[in-house]
Protein backbone atom coordinates (compact mmCIF):
# COMPACT_ATOMS: atom_id res chain seq x y z
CA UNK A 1 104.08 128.59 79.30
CA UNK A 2 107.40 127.24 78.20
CA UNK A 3 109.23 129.05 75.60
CA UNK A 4 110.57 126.79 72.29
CA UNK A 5 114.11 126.57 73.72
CA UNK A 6 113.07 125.68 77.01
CA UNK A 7 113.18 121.76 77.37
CA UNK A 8 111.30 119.66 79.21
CA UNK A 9 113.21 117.42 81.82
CA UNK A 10 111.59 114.31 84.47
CA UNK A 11 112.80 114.97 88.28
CA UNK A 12 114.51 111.56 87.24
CA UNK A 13 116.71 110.40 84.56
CA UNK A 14 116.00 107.50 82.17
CA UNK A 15 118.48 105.01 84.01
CA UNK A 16 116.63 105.50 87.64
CA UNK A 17 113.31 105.41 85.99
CA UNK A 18 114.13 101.93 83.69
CA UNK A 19 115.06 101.04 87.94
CA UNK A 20 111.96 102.24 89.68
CA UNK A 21 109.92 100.22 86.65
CA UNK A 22 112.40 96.97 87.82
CA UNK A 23 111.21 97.57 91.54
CA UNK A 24 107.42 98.04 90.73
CA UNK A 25 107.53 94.57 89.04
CA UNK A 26 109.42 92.79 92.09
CA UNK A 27 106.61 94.32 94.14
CA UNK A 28 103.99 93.00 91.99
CA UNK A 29 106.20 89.44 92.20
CA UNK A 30 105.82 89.18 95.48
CA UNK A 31 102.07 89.92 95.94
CA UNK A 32 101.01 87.34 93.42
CA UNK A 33 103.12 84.96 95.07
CA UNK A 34 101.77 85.81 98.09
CA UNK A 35 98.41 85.22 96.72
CA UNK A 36 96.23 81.84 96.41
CA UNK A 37 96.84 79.15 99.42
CA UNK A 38 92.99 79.35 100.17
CA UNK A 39 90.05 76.09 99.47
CA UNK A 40 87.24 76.42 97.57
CA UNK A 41 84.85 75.62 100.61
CA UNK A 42 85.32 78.16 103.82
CA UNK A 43 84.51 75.06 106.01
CA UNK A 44 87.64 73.65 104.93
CA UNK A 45 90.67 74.34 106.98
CA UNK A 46 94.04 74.48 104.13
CA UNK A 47 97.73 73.94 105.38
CA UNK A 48 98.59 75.95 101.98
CA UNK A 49 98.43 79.14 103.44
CA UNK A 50 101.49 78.85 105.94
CA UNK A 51 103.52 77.34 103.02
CA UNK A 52 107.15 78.73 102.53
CA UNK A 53 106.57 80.89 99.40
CA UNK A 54 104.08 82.65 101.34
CA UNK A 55 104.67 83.53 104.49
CA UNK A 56 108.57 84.04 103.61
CA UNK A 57 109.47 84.54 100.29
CA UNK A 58 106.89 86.83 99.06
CA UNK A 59 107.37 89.63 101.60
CA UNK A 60 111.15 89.13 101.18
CA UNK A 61 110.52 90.12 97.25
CA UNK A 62 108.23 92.74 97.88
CA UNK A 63 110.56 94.39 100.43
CA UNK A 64 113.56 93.94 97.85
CA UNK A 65 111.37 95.76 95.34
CA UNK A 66 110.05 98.60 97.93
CA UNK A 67 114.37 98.95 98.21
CA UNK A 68 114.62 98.77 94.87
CA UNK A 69 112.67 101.66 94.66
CA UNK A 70 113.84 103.78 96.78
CA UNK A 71 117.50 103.13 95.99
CA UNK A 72 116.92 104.02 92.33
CA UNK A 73 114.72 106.96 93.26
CA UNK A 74 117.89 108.24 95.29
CA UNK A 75 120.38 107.50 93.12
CA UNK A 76 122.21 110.48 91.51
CA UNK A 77 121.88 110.63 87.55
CA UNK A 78 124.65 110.10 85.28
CA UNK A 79 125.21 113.09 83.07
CA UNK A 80 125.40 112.57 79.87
């Protein structure tokens, strides 16, 4: 049990956390533009799928964000 002069700290400071958030969202970026591409009728061959945005782009974004990550989860806290 803590004691009342005992405070409670996060493994990671406020600026690397506000980061990791940054990363999670260029993560999420990049799967929903990776997403879609796809026809209504599975018969039905689409082009869409190889476009640009999703076969290069997205995965670029999501790796960016997955380096995002881990650069802000290394990076040494300013003290205040």
């Amino acid at each position: 049990m803590l004691d009342e002069k005992q405070n409670f700290q996060f493994a990671v400071g406020k600026e690397n956390l506000i980061h990791i958030l940054i990363g999670v969202g260029l993560v999420a970026l990049g799967f929903i533009l990776m997403s879609g591409g796809g026809s209504d009728d599975p018969a039905l061959y689409s082009e869409k799928i190889f476009s640009f945005r999703r076969i290069t782009l997205a995965p670029v974004i999501c790796m960016a964000g997955f380096l995002w990550i881990l650069v802000a989860i290394m990076k040494k806290p300013r003290h205040e």
